[in-house]
C-alpha atoms as a PDB file:
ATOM      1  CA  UNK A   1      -8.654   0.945 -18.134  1.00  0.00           C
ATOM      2  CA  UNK A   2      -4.903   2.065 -17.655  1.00  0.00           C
ATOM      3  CA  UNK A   3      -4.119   1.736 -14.180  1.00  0.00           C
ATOM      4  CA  UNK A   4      -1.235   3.137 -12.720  1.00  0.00           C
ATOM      5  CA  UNK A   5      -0.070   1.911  -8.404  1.00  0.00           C
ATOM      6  CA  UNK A   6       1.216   4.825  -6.426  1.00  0.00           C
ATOM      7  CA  UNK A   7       2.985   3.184  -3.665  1.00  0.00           C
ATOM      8  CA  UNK A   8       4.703   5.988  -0.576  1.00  0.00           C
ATOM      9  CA  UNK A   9       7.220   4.526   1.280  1.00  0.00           C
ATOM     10  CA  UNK A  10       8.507   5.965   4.200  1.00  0.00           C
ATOM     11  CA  UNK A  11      12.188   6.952   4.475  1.00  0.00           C
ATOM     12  CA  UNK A  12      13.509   3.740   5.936  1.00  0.00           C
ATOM     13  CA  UNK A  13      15.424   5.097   8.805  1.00  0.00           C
ATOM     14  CA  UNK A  14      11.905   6.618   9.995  1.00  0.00           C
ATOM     15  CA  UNK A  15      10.195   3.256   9.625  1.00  0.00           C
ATOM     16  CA  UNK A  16       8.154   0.969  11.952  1.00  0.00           C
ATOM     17  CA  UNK A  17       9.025   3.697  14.802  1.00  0.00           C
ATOM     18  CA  UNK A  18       6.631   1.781  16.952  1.00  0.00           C
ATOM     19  CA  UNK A  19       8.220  -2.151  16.710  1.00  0.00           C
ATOM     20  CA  UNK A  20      11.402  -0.134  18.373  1.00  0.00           C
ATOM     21  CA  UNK A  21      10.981  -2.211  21.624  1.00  0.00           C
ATOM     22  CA  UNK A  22      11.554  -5.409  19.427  1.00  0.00           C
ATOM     23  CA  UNK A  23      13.861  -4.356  16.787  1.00  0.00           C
ATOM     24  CA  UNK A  24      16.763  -2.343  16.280  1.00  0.00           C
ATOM     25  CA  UNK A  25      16.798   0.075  13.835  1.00  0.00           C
ATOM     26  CA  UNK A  26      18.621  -1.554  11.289  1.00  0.00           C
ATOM     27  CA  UNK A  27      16.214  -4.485  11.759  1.00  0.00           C
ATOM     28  CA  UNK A  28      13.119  -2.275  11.083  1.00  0.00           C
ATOM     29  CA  UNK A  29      14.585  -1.087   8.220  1.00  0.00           C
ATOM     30  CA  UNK A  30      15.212  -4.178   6.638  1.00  0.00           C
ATOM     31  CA  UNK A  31      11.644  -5.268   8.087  1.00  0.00           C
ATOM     32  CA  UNK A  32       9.909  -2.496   5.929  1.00  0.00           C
ATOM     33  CA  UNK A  33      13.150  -3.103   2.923  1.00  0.00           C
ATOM     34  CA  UNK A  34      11.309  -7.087   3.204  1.00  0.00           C
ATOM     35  CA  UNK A  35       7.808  -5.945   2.581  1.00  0.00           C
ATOM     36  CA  UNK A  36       8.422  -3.011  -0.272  1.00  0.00           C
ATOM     37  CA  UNK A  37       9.899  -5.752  -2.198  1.00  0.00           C
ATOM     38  CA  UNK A  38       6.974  -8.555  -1.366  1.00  0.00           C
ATOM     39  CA  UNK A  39       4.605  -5.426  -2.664  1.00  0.00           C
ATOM     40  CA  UNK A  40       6.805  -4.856  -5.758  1.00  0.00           C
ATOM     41  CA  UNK A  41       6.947  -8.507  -6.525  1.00  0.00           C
ATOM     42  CA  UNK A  42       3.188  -9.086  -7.011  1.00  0.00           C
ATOM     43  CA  UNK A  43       2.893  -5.921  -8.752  1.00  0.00           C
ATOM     44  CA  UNK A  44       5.487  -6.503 -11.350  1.00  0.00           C
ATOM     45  CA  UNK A  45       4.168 -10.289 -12.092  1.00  0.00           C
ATOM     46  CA  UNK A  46       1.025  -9.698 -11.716  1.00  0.00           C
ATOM     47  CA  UNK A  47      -0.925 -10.847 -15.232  1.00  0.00           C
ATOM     48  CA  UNK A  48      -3.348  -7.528 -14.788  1.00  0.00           C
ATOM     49  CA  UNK A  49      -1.027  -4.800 -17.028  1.00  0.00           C
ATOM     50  CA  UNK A  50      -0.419  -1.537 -14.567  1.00  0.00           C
ATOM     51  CA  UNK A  51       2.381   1.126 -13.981  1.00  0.00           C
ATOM     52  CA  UNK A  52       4.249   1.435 -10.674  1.00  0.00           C
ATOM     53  CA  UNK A  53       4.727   4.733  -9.699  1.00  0.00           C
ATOM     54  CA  UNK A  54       6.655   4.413  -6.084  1.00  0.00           C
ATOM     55  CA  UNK A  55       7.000   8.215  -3.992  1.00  0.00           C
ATOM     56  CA  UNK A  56       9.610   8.523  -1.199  1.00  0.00           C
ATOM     57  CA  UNK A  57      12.329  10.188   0.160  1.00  0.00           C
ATOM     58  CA  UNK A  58      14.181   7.771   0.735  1.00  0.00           C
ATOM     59  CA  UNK A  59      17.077   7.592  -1.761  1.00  0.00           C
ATOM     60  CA  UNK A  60      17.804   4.005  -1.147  1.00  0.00           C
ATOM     61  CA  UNK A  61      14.183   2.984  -1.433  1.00  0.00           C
ATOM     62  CA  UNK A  62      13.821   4.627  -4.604  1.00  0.00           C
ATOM     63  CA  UNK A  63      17.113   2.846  -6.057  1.00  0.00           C
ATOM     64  CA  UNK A  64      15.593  -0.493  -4.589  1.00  0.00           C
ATOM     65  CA  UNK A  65      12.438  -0.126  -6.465  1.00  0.00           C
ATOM     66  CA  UNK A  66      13.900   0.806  -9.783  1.00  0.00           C
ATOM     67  CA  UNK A  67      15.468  -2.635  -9.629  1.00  0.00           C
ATOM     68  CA  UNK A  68      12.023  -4.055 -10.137  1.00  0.00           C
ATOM     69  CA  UNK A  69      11.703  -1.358 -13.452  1.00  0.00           C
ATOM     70  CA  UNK A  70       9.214   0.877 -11.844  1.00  0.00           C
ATOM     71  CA  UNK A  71       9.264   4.515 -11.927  1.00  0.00           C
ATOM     72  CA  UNK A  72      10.473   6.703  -9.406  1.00  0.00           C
ATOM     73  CA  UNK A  73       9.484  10.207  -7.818  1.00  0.00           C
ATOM     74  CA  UNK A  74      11.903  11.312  -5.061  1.00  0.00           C
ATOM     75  CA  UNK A  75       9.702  14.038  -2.444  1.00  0.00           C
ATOM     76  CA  UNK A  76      11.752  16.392  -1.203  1.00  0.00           C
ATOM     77  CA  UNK A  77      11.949  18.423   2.212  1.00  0.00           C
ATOM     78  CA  UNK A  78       8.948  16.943   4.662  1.00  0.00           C
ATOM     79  CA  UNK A  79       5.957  16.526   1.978  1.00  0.00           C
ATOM     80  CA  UNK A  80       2.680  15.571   4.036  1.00  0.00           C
ATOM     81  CA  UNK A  81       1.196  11.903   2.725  1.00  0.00           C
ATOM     82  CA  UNK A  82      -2.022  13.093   0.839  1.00  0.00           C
ATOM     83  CA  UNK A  83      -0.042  15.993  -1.483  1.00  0.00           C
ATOM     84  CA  UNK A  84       2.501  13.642  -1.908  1.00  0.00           C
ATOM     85  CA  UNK A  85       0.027  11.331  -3.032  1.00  0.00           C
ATOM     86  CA  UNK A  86      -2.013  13.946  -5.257  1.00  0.00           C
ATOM     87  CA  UNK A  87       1.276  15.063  -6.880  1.00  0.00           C
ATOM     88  CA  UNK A  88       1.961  11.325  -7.794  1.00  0.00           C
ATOM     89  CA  UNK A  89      -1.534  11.223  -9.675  1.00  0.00           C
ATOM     90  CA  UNK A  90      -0.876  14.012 -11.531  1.00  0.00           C
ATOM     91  CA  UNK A  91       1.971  12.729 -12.484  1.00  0.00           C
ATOM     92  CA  UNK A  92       0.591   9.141 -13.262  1.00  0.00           C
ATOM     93  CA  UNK A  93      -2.079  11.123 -15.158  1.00  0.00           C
ATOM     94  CA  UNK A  94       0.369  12.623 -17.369  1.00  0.00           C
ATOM     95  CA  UNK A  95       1.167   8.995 -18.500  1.00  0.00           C
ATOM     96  CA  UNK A  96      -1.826   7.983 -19.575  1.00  0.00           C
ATOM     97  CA  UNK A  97      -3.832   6.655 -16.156  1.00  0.00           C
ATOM     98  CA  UNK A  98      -7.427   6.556 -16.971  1.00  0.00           C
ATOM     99  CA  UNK A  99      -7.309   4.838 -13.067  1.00  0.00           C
ATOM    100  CA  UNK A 100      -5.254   4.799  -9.771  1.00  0.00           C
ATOM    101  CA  UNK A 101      -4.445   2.726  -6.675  1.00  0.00           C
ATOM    102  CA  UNK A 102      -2.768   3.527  -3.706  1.00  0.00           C
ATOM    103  CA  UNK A 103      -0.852   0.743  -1.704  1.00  0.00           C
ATOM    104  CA  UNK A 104       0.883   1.204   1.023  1.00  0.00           C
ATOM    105  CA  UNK A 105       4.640  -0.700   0.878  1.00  0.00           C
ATOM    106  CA  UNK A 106       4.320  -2.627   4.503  1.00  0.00           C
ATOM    107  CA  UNK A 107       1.724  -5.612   3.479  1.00  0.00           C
ATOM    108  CA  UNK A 108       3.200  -8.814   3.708  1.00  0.00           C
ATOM    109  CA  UNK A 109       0.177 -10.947   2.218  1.00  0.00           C
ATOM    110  CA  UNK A 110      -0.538  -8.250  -0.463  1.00  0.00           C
ATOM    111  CA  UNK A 111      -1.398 -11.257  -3.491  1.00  0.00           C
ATOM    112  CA  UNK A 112      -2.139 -11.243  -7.275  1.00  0.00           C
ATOM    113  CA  UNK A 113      -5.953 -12.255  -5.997  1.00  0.00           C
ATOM    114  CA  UNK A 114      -6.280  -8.891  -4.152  1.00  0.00           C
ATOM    115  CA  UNK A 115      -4.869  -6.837  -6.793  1.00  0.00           C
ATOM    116  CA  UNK A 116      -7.150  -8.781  -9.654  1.00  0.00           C
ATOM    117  CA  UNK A 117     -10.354  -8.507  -7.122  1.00  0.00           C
ATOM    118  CA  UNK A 118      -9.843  -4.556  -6.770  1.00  0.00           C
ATOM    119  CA  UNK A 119      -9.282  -4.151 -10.869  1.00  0.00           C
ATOM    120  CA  UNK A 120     -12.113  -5.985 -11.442  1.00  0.00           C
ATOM    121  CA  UNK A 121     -14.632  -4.048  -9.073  1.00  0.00           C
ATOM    122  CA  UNK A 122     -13.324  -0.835 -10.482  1.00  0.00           C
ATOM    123  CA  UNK A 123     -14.304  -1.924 -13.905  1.00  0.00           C
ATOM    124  CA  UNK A 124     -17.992  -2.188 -13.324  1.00  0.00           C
ATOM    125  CA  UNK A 125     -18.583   1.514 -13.428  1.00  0.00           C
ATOM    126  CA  UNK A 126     -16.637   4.302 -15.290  1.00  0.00           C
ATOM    127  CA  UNK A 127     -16.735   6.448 -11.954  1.00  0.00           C
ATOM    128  CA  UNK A 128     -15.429   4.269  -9.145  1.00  0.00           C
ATOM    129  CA  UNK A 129     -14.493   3.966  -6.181  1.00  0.00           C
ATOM    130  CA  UNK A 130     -12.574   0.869  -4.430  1.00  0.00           C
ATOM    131  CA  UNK A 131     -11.719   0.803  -0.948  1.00  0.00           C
ATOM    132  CA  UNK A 132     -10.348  -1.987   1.033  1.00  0.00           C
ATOM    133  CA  UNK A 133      -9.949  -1.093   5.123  1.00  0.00           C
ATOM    134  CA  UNK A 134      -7.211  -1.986   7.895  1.00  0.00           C
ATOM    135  CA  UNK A 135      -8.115  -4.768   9.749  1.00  0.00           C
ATOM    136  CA  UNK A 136      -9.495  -2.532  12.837  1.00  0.00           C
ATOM    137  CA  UNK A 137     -12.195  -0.569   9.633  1.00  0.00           C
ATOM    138  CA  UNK A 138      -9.957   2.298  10.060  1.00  0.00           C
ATOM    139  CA  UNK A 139      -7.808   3.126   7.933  1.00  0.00           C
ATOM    140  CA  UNK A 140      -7.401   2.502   4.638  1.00  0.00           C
ATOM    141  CA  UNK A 141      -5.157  -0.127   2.825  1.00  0.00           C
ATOM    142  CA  UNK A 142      -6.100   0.077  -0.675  1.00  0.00           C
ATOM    143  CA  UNK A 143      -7.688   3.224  -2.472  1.00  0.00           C
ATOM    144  CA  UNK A 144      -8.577   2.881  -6.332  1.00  0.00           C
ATOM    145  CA  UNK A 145      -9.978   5.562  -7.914  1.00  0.00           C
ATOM    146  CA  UNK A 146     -11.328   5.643 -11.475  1.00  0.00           C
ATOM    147  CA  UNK A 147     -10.985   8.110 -12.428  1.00  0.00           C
ATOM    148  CA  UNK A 148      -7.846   9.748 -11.219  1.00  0.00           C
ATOM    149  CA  UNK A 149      -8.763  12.822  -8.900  1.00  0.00           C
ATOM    150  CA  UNK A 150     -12.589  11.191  -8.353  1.00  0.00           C
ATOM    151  CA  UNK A 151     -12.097  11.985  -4.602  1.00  0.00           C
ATOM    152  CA  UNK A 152      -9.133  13.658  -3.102  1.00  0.00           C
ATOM    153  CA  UNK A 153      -6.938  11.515  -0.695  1.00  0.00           C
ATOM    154  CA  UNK A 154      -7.713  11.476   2.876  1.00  0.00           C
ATOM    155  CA  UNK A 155      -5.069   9.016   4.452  1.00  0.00           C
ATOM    156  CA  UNK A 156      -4.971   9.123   7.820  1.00  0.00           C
ATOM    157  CA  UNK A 157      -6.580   8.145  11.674  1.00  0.00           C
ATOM    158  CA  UNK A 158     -10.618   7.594  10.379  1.00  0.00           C
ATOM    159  CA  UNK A 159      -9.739   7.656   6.654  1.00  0.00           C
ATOM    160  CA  UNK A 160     -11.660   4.665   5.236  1.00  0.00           C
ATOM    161  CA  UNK A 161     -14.769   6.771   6.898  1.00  0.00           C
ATOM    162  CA  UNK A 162     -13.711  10.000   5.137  1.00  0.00           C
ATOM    163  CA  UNK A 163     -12.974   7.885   1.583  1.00  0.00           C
ATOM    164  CA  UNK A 164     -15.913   7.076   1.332  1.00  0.00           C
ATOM    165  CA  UNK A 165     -18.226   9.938   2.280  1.00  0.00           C
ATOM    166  CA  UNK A 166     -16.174  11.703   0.113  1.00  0.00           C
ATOM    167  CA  UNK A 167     -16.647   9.505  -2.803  1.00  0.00           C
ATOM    168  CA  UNK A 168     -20.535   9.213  -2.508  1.00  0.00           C
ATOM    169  CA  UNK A 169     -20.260  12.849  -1.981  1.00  0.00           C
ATOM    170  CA  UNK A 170     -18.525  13.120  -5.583  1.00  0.00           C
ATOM    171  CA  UNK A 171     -21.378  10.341  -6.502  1.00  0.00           C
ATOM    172  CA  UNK A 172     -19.354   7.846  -7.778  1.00  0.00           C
ATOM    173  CA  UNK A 173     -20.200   4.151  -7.398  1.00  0.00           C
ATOM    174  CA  UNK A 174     -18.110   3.126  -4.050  1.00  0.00           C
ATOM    175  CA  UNK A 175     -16.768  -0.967  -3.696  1.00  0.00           C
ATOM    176  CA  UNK A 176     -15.576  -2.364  -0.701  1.00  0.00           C
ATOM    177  CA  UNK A 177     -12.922  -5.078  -1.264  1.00  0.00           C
ATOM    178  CA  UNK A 178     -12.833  -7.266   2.475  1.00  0.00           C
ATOM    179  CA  UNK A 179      -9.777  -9.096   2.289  1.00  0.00           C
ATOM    180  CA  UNK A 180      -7.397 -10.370   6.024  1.00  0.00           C
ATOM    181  CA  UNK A 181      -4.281  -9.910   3.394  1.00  0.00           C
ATOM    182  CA  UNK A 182      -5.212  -6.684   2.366  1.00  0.00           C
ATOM    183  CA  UNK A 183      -6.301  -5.226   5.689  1.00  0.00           C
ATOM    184  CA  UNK A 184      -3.008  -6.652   7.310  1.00  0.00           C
ATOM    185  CA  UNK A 185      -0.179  -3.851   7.955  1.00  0.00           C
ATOM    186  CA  UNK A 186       2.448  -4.133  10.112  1.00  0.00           C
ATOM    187  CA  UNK A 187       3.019  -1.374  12.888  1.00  0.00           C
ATOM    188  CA  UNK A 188       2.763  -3.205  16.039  1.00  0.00           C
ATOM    189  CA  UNK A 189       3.415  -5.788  17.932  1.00  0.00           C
ATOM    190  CA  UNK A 190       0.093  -6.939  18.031  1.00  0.00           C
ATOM    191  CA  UNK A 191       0.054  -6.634  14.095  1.00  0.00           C
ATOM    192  CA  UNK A 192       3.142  -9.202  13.811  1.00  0.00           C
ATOM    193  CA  UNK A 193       1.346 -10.898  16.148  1.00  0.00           C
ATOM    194  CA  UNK A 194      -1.616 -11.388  13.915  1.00  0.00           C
ATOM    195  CA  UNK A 195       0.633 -11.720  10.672  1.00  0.00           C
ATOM    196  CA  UNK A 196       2.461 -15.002  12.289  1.00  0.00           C
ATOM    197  CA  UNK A 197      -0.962 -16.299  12.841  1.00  0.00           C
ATOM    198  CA  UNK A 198      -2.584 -15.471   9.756  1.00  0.00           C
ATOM    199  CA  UNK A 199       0.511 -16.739   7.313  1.00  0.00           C
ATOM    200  CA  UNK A 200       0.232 -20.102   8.821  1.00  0.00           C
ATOM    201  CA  UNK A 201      -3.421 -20.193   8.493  1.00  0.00           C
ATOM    202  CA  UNK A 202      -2.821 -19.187   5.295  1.00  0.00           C
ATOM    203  CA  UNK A 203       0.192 -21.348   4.573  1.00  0.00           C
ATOM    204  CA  UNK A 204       2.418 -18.299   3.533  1.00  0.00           C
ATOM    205  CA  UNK A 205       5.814 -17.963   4.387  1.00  0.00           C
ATOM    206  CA  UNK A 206       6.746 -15.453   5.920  1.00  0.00           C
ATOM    207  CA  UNK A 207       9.058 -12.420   5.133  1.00  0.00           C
ATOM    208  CA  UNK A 208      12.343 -12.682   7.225  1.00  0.00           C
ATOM    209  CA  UNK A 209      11.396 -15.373   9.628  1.00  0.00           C
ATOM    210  CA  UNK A 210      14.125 -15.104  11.703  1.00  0.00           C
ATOM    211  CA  UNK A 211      13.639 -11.895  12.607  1.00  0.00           C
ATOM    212  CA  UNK A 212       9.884 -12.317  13.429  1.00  0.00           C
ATOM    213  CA  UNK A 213      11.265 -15.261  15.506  1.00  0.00           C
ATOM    214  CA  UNK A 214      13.410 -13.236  17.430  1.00  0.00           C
ATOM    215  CA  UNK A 215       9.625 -10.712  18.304  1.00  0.00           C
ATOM    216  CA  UNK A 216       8.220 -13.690  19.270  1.00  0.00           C
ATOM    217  CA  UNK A 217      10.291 -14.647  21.648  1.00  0.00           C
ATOM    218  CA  UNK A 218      10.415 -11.453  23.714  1.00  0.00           C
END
């Protein structure tokens, strides 16, 4: 199995729109800067062998990311998220991906044990499906699809739902992977609420800890 990560990234200066009675807007940029490069980090030492694909608009997230060696696609105009994210697995296809995941850039427990635990599901069937949920069963934090194009993406309010109707609809064999890490995002308050909570009980550090000090004091 060649697997390639598509990870979107908002453009920066759009990010986190709803932390904006805690942070400034520099701060929630470098909040979602922080967790791109905590994403990036575990996929590029990770032992499993994969391609990073990362899709934005963002000029300076794109330059950030090629840092780390990964490839690049700069959307232009206002792309919607799931033709973005088809584009990118054409694309990814084009390289050689026999398999895809989808990652969103804001989880800051993402770990080398998630990524492993969703490889190794996909690899008991040669049609698969892999889902992993937010932490409310809503949406939907990790998507890989074996192979490429299985289903078609469905990000989104109720997407974890739609996922996976769609993929027994397309009859492939559908995973679940329950993880906290994986289903933690950050949006809200309430989220950095329960990532403070959960990196301790974890024993994680956590990404720019003065700045989550500063939420937690308000």
């Amino acid at each position: 199995m060649k697997l390639w990560t598509i990870v979107p990234v908002k453009p920066w200066n759009l990010a986190k729109s709803r932390l904006d009675p805690l942070f400034s807007r520099a701060q929630r940029e470098a909040l979602a800067a922080a967790m791109l490069h905590h994403v990036l980090d575990v996929l590029t030492t990770a032992p499993v062998k994969l391609g990073v694909l990362v899709v934005s608009r963002d000029t300076r997230a794109l330059a950030e990311a090629r840092d780390y060696g990964v490839q690049t696609v700069l959307e232009s105009g206002s792309p919607a998220l799931n033709p973005a994210l088809t584009r990118a697995a054409q694309l990814t296809r084009t390289m050689g991906a026999t398999s895809t995941l989808v990652l969103p850039a804001d989880l800051p427990l993402f770990s080398v044990e998630d990524l492993e635990a969703l490889v190794n599901l996909a690899c008991q069937s040669e049609r698969a499906v892999v889902l992993a949920s937010d932490r409310h069963g809503d949406g939907t934090n990790a998507l890989l699809t074996c192979p490429p194009g299985v289903i078609a993406y469905a990000f989104g309010p109720g997407s974890f739902a739609r996922h996976k109707a769609l993929a027994e609809k397309a009859q492939a064999d559908v995973y679940e992977w329950h993880s906290p890490r994986v289903a933690l995002d950050i949006d809200t308050p309430d989220d950095l609420a329960c990532y403070r909570a959960l990196a301790e009980e974890l024993g994680e550090p956590l990404i720019m800890p003065e700045l989550l000090a500063l939420a937690a004091d308000c």
